[in-house]
N, C-alpha and C. Protein backbone atom coordinates (compact mmCIF):
# COMPACT_ATOMS: atom_id res chain seq x y z
N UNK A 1 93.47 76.97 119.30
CA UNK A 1 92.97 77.85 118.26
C UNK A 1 91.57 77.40 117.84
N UNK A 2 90.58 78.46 117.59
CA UNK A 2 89.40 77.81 117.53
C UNK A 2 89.42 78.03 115.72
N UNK A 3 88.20 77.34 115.39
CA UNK A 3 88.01 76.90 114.32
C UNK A 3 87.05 77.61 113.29
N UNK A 4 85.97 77.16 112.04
CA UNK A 4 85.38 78.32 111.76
C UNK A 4 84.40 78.85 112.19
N UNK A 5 84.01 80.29 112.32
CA UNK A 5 83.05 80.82 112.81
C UNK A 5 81.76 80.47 112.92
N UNK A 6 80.92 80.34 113.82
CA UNK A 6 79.54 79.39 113.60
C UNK A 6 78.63 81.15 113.41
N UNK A 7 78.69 80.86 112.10
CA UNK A 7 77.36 82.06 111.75
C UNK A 7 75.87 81.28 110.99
N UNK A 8 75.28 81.77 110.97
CA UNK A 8 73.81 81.79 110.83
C UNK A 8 73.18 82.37 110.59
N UNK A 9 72.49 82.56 109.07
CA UNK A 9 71.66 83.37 108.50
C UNK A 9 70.45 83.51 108.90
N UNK A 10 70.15 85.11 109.65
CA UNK A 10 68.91 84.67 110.46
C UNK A 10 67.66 86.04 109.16
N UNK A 11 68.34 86.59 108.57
CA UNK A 11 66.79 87.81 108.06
C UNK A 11 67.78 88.64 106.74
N UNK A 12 67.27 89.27 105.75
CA UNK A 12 67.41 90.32 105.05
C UNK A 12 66.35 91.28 105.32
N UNK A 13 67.14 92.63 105.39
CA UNK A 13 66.01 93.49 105.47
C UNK A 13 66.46 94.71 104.57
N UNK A 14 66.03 95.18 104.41
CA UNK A 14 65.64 97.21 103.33
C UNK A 14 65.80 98.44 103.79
N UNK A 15 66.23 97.70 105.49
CA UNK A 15 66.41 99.17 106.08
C UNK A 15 66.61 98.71 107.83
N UNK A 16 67.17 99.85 108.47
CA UNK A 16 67.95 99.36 109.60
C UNK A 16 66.58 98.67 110.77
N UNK A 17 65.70 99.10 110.59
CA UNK A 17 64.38 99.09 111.43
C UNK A 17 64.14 96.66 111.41
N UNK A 18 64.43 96.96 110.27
CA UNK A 18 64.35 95.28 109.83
C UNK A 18 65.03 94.31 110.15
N UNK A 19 66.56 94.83 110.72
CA UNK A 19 67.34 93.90 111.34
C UNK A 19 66.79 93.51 112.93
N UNK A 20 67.53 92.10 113.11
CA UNK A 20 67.24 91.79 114.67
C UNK A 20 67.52 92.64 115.99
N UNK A 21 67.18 92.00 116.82
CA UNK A 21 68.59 93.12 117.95
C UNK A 21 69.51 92.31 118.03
N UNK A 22 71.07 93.53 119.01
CA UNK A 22 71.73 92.91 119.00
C UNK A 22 72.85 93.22 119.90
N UNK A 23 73.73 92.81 120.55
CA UNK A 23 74.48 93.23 121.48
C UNK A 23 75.75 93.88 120.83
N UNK A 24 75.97 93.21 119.67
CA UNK A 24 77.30 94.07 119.61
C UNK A 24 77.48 93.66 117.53
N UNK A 25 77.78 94.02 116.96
CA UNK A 25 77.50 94.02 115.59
C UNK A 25 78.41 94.31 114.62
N UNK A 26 79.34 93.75 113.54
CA UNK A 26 80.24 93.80 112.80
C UNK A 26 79.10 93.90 111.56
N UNK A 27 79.93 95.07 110.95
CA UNK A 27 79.53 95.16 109.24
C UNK A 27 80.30 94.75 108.33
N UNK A 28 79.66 94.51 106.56
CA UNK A 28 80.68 94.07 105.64
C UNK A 28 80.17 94.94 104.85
N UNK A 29 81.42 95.97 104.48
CA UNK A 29 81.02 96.85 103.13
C UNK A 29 81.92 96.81 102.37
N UNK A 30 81.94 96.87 100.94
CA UNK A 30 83.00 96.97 99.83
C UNK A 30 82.32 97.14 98.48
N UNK A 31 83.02 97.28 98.07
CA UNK A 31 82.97 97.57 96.30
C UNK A 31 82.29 96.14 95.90
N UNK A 32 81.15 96.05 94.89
CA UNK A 32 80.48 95.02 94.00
C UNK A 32 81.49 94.26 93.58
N UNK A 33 81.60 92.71 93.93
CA UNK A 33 82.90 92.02 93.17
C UNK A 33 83.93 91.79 94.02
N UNK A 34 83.74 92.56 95.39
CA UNK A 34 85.23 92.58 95.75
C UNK A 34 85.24 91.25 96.61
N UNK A 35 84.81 90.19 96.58
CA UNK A 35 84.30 89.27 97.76
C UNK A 35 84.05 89.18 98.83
N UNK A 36 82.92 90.23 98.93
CA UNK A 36 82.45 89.97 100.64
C UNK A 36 81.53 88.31 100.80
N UNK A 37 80.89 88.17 99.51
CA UNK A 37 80.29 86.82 100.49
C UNK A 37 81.05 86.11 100.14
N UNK A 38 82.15 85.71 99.87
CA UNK A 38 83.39 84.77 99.33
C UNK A 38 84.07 84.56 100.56
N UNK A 39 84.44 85.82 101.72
CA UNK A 39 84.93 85.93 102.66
C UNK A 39 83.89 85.39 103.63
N UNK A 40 83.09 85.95 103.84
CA UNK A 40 81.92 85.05 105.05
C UNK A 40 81.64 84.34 104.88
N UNK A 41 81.70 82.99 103.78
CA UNK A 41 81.69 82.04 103.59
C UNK A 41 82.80 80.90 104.09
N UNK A 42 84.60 81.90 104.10
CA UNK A 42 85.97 81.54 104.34
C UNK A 42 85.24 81.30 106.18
N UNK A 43 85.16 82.54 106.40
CA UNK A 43 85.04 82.87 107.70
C UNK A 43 84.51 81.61 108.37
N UNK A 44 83.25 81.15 107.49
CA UNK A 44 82.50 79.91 108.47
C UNK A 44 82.96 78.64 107.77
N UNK A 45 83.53 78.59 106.87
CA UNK A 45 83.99 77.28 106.37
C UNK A 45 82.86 76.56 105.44
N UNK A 46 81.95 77.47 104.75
CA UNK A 46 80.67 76.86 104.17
C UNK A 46 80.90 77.60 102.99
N UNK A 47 80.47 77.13 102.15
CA UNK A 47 80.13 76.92 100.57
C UNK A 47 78.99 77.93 100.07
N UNK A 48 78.14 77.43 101.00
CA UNK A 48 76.73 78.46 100.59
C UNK A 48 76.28 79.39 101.92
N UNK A 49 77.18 79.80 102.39
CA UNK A 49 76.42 80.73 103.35
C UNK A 49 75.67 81.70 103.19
N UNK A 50 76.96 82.61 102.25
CA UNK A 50 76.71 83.89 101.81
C UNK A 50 76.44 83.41 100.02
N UNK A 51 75.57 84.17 99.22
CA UNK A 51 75.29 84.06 97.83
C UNK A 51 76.64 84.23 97.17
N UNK A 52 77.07 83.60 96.63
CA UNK A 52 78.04 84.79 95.71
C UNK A 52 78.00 84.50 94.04
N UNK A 53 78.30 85.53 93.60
CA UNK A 53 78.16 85.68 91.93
C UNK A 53 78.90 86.40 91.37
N UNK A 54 79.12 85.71 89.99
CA UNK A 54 80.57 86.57 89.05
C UNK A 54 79.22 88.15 88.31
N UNK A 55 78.39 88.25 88.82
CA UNK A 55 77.42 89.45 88.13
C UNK A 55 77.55 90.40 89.61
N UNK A 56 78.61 91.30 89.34
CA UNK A 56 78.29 92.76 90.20
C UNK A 56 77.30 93.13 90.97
N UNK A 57 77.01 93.38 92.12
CA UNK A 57 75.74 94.33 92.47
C UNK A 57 74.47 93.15 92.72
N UNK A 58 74.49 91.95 93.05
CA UNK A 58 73.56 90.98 93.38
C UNK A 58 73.02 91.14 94.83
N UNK A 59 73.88 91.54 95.64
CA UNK A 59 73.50 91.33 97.12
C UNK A 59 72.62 93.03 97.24
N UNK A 60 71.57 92.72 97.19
CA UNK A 60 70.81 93.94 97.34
C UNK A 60 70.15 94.51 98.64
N UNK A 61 70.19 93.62 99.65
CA UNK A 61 69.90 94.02 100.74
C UNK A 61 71.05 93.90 102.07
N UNK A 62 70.65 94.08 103.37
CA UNK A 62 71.03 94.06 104.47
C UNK A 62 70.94 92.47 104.95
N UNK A 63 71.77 92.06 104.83
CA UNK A 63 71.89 90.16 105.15
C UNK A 63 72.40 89.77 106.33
N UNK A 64 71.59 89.93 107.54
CA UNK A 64 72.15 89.34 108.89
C UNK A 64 72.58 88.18 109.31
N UNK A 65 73.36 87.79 110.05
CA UNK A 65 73.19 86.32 110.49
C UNK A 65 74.13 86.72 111.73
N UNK A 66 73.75 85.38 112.34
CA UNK A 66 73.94 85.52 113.86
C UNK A 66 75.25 84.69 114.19
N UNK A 67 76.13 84.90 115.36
CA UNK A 67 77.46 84.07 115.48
C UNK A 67 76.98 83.57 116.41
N UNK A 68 76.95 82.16 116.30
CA UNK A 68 76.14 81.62 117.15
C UNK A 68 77.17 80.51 117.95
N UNK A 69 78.14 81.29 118.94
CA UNK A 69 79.14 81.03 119.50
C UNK A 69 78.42 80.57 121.39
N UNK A 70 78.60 80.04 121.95
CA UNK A 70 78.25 80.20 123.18
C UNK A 70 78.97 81.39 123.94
N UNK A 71 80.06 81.42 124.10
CA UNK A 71 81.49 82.45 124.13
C UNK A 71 81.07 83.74 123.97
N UNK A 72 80.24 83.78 122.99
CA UNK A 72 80.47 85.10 122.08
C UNK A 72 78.46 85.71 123.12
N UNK A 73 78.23 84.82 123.94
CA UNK A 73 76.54 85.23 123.94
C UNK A 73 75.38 84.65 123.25
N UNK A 74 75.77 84.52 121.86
CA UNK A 74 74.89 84.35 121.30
C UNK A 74 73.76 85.19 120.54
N UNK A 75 74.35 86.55 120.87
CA UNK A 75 73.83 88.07 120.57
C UNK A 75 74.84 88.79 119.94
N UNK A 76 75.20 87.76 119.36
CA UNK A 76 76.18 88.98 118.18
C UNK A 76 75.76 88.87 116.84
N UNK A 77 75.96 89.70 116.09
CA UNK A 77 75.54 89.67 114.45
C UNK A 77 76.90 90.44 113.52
N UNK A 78 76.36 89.79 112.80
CA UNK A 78 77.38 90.20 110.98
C UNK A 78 76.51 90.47 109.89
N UNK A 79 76.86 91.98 109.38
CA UNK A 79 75.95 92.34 108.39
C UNK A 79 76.70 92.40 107.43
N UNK A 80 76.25 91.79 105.88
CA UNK A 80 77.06 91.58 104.65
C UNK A 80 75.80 92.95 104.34
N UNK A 81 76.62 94.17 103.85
CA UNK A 81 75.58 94.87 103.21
C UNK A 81 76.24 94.90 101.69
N UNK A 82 74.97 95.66 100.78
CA UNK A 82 75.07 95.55 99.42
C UNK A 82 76.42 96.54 99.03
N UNK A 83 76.87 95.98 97.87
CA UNK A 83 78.02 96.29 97.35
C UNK A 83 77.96 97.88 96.83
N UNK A 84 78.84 98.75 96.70
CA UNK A 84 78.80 100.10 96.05
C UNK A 84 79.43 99.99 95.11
N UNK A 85 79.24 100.59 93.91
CA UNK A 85 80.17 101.47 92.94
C UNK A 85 78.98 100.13 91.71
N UNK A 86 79.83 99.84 90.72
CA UNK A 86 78.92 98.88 89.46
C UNK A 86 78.05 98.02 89.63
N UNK A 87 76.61 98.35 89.54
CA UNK A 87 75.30 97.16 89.48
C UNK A 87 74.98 97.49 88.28
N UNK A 88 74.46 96.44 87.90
CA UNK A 88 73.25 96.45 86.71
C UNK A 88 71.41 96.38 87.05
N UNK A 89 71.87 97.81 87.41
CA UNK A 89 70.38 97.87 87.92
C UNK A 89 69.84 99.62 87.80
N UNK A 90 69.02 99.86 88.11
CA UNK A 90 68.68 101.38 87.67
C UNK A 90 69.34 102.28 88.40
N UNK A 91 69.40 103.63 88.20
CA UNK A 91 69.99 104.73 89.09
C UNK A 91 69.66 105.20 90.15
N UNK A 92 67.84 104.91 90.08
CA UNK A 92 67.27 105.08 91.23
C UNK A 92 67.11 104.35 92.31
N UNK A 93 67.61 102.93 91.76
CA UNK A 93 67.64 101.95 92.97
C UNK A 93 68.82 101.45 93.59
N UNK A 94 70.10 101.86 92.98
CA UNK A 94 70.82 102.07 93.05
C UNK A 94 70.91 103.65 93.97
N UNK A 95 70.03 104.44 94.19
CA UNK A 95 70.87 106.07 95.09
C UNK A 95 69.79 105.33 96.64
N UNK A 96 68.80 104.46 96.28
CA UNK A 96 68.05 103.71 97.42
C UNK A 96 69.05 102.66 98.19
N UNK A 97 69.94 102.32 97.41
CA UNK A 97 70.95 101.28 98.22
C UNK A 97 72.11 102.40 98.94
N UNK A 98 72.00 103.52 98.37
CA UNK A 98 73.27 103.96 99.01
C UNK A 98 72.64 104.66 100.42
N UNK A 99 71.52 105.06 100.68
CA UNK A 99 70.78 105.95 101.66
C UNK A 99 70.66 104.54 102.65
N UNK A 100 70.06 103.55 102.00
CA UNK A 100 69.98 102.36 103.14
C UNK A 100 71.15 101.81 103.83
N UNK A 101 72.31 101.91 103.37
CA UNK A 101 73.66 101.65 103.68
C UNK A 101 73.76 102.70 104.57
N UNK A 102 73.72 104.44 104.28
CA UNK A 102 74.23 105.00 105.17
C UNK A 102 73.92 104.88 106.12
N UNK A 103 72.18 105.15 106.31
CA UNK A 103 71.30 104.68 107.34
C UNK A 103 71.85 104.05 107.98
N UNK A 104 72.17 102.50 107.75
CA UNK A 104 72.38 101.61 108.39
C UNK A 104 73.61 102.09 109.55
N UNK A 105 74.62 102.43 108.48
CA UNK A 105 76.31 102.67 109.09
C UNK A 105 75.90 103.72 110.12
N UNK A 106 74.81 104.97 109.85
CA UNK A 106 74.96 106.18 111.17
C UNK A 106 73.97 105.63 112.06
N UNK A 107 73.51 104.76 111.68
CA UNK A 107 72.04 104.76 113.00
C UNK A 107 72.04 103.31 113.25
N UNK A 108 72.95 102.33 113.79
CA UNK A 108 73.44 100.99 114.17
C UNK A 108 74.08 101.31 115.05
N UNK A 109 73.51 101.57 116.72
CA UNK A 109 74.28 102.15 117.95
C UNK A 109 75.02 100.67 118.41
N UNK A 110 74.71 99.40 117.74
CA UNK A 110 75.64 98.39 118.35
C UNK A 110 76.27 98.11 117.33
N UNK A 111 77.03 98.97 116.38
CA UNK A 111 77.67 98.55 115.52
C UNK A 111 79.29 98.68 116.58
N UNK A 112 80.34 97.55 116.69
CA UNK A 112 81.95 97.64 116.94
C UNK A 112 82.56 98.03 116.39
N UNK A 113 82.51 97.32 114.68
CA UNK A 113 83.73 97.93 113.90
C UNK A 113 82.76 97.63 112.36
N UNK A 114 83.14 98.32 111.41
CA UNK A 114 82.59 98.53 109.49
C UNK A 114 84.11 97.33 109.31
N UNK A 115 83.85 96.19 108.41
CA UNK A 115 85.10 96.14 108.07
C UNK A 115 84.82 96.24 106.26
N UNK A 116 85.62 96.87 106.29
CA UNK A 116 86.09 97.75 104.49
C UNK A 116 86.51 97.00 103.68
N UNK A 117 85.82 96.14 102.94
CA UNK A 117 87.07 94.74 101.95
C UNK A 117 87.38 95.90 100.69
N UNK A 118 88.52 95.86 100.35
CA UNK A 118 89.26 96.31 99.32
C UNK A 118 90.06 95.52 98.76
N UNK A 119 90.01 95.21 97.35
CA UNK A 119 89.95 94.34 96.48
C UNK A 119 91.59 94.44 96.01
N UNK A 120 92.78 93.68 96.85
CA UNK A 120 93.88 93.80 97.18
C UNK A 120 94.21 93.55 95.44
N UNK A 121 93.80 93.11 94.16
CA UNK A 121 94.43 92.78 93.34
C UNK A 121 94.63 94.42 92.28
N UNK A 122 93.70 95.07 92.86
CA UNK A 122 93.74 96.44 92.34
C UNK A 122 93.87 97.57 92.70
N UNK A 123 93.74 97.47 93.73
CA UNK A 123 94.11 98.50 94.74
C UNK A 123 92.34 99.47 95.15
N UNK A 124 92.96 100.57 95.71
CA UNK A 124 91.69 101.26 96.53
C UNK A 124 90.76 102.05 95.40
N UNK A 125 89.78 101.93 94.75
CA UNK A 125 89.24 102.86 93.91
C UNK A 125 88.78 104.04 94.66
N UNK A 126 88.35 104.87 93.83
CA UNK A 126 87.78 106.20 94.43
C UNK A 126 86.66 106.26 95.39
N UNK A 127 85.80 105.44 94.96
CA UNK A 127 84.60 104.49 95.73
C UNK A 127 85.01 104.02 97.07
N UNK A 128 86.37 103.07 97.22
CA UNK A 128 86.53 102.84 98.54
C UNK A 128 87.48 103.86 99.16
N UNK A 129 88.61 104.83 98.45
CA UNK A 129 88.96 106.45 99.00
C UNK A 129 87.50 107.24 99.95
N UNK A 130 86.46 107.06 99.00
CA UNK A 130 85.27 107.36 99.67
C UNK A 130 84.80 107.08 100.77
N UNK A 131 84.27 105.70 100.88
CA UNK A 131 83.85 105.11 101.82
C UNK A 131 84.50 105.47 103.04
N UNK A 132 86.21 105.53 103.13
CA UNK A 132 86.93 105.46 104.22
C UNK A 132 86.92 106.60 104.52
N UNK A 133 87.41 107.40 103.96
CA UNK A 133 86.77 109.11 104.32
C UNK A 133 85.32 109.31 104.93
N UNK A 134 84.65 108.93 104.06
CA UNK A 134 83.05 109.28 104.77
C UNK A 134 83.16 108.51 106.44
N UNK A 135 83.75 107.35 106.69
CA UNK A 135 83.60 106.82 107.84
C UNK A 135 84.53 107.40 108.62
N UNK A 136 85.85 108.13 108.18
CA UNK A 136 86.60 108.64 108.85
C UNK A 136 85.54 110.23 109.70
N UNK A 137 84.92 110.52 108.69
CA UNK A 137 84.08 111.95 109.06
C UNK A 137 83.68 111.84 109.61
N UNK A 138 82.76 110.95 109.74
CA UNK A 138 81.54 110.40 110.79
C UNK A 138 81.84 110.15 111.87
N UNK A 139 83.47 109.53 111.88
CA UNK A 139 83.46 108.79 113.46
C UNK A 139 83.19 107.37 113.55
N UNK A 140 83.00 106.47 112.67
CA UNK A 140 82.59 105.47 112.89
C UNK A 140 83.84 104.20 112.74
N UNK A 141 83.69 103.20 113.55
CA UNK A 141 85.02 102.58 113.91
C UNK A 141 85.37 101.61 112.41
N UNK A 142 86.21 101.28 112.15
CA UNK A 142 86.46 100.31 110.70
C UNK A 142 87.69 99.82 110.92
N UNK A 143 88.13 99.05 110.08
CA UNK A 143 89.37 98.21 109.74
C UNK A 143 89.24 97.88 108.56
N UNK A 144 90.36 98.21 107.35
CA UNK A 144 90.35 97.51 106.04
C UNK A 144 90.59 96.71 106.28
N UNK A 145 90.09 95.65 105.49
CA UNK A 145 90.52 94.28 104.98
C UNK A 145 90.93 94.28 102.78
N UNK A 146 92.22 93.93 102.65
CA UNK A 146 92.30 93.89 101.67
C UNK A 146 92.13 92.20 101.27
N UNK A 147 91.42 92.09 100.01
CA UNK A 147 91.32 90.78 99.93
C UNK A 147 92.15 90.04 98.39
N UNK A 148 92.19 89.16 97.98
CA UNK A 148 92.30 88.39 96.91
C UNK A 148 93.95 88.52 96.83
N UNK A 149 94.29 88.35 98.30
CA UNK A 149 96.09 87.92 98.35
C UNK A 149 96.93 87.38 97.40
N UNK A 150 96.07 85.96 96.77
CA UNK A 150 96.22 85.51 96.26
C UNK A 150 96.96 85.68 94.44
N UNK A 151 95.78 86.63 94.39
CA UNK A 151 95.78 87.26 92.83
C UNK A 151 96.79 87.81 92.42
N UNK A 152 97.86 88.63 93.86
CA UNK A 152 98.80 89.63 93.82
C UNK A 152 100.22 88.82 93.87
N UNK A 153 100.97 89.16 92.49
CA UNK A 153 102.08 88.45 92.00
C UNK A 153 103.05 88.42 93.52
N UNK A 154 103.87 87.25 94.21
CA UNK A 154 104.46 87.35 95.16
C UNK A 154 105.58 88.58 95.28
N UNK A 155 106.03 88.73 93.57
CA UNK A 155 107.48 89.81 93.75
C UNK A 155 106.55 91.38 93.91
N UNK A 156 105.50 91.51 93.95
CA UNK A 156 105.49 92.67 93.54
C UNK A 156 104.10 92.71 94.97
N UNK A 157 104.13 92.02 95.99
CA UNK A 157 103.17 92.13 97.27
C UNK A 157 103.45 93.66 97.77
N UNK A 158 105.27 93.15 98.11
CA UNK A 158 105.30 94.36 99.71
C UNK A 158 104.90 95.82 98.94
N UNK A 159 105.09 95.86 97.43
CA UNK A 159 104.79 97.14 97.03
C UNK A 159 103.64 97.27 97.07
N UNK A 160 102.91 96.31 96.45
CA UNK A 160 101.43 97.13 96.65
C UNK A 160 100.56 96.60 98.22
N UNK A 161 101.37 96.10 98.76
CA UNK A 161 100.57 96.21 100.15
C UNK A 161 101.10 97.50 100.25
N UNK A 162 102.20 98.30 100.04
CA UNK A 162 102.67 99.28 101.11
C UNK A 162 101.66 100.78 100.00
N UNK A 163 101.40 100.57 98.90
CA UNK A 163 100.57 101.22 97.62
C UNK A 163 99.30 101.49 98.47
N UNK A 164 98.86 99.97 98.31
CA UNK A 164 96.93 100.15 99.27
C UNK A 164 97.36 101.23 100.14
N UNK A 165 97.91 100.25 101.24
CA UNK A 165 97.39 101.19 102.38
C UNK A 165 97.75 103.16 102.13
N UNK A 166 98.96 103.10 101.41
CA UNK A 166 99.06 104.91 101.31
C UNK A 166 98.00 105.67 100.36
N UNK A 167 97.64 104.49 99.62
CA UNK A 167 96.18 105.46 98.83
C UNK A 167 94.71 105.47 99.43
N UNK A 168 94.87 104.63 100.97
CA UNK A 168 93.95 105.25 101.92
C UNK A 168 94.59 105.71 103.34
N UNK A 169 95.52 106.30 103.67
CA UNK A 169 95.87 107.45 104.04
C UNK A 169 96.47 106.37 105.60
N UNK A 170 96.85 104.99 104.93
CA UNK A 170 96.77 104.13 106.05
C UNK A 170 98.28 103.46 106.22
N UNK A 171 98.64 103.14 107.49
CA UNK A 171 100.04 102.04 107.58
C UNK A 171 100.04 100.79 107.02
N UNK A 172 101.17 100.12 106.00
CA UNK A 172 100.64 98.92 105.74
C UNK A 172 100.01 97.86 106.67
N UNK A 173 100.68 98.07 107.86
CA UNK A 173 100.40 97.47 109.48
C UNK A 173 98.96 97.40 109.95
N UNK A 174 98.20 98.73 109.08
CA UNK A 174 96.92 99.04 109.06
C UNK A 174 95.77 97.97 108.72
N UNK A 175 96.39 97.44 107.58
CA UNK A 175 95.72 96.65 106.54
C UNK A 175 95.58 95.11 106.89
N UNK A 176 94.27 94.32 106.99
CA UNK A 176 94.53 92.89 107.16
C UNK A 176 94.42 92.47 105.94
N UNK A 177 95.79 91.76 105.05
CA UNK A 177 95.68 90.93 103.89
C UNK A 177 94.76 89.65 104.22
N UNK A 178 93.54 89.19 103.27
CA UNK A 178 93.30 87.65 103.37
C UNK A 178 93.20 87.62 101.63
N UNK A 179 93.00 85.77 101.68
CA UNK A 179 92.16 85.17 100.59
C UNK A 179 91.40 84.17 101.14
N UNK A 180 90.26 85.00 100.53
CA UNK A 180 88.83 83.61 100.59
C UNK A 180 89.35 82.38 99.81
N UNK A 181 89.36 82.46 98.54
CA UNK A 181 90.00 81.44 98.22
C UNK A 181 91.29 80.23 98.32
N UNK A 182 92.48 80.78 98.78
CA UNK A 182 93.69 80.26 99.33
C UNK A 182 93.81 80.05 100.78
N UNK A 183 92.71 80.34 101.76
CA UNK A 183 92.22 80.58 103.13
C UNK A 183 93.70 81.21 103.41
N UNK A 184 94.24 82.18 102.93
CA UNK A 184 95.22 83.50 103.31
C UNK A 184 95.10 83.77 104.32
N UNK A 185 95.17 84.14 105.98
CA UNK A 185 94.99 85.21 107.02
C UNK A 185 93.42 84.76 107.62
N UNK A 186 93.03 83.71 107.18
CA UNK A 186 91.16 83.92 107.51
C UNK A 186 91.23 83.43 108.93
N UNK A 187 92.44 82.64 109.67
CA UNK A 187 92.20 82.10 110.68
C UNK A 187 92.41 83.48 111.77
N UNK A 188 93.45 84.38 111.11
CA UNK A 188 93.54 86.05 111.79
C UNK A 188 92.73 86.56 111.98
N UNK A 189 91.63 86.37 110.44
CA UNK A 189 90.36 86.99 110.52
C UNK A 189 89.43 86.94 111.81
N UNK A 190 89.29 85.36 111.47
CA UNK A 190 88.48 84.76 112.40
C UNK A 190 88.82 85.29 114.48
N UNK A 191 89.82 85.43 114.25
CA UNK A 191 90.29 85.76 115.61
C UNK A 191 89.85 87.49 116.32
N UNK A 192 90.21 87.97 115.16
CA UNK A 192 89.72 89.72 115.17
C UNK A 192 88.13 89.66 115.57
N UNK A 193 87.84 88.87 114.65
CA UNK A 193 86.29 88.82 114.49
C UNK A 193 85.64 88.67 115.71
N UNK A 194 86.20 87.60 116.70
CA UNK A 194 85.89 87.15 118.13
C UNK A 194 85.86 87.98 119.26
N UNK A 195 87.44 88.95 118.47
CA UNK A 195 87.91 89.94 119.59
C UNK A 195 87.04 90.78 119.61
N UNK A 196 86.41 91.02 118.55
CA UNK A 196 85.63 92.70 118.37
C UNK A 196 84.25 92.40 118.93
N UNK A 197 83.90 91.21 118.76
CA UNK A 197 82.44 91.17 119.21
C UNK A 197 82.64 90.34 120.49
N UNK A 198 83.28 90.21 121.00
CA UNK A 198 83.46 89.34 122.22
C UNK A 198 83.09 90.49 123.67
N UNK A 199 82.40 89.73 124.28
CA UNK A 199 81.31 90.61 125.72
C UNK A 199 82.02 91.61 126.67
């Protein structure tokens, strides 16, 4: 079994033109808060990879880094993009994060798979009902990931695992449970992660 992911922060950019190239490319989208850089941090076993903060809406750009696997090429990438739904920031720069996101998601021809973190302690908001729909429309490949396993009382899991996934139109079977924090499923993670970008 291999161990944690060797990623590497190589650029932020504002728009898809700004990222590196790349052979084959995993995204991170979710709701502000829901721990995406908490998780890519699990993923590589580092502390400070990804920024993370208890203030909503911080990660404002397109944050590449490279998996810098021999295995893997050496041409693969992971994009943590900025969070949707609550920032503390204006409206207008805020409808600029959502156009740069789409951008990104329709016009990233080496994108494999979007993976969707949904914030397992609360289930799917309308925001991520959204998201999965809009990617369902489009065509574009994804996998939820529900996260913060942890948070979710043990007697009352199988219900709301089996809750998530039907309030996005999904099998619980659908859904990968982790925790960044309790390292929950991250070694599963880590394995998917290999599979999807692997040559």
């Amino acid at each position: 079994m291999k161990g944690p992911l060797q990623l590497r922060f190589v650029t932020s950019a504002d728009r898809l033109e700004g990222l590196p190239p790349t052979r084959a490319e995993l995204a991170v989208v979710g709701r502000s808060n829901v721990g995406k850089s908490s998780l890519l941090n699990a993923l590589a076993n580092q502390t400070r990879l990804a920024h993370t903060s208890k203030t909503p809406g911080r990660t404002r750009l397109l944050n590449a880094f490279v998996v810098d696997e021999a295995d893997l090429g050496r041409d693969a990438t992971l994009v943590d993009c900025p969070g949707y739904g609550f920032a503390k920031a204006p409206k207008q720069m805020r409808g600029g994060w959502q156009r740069m996101i789409e951008g990104y998601l329709l016009g990233r021809e080496e994108l494999v798979a979007i993976l969707v973190l949904v914030d397992g302690e609360i289930g799917p908001t309308p925001l991520d009902v959204q998201m999965v729909e809009w990617l369902r429309h489009h065509e574009r490949p994804h996998v939820v990931i529900a996260t913060k396993h942890d948070k979710v009382k043990a007697s009352v899991r199988d219900r709301r695992k089996r809750d998530l996934a039907a309030g996005l139109d999904l099998e619980p079977s659908d859904v990968v449970w982790v925790s960044a924090a309790k390292n929950v499923n991250i070694d599963h993670l880590r394995r998917l992660v290999r599979e999807w970008l692997a040559p």
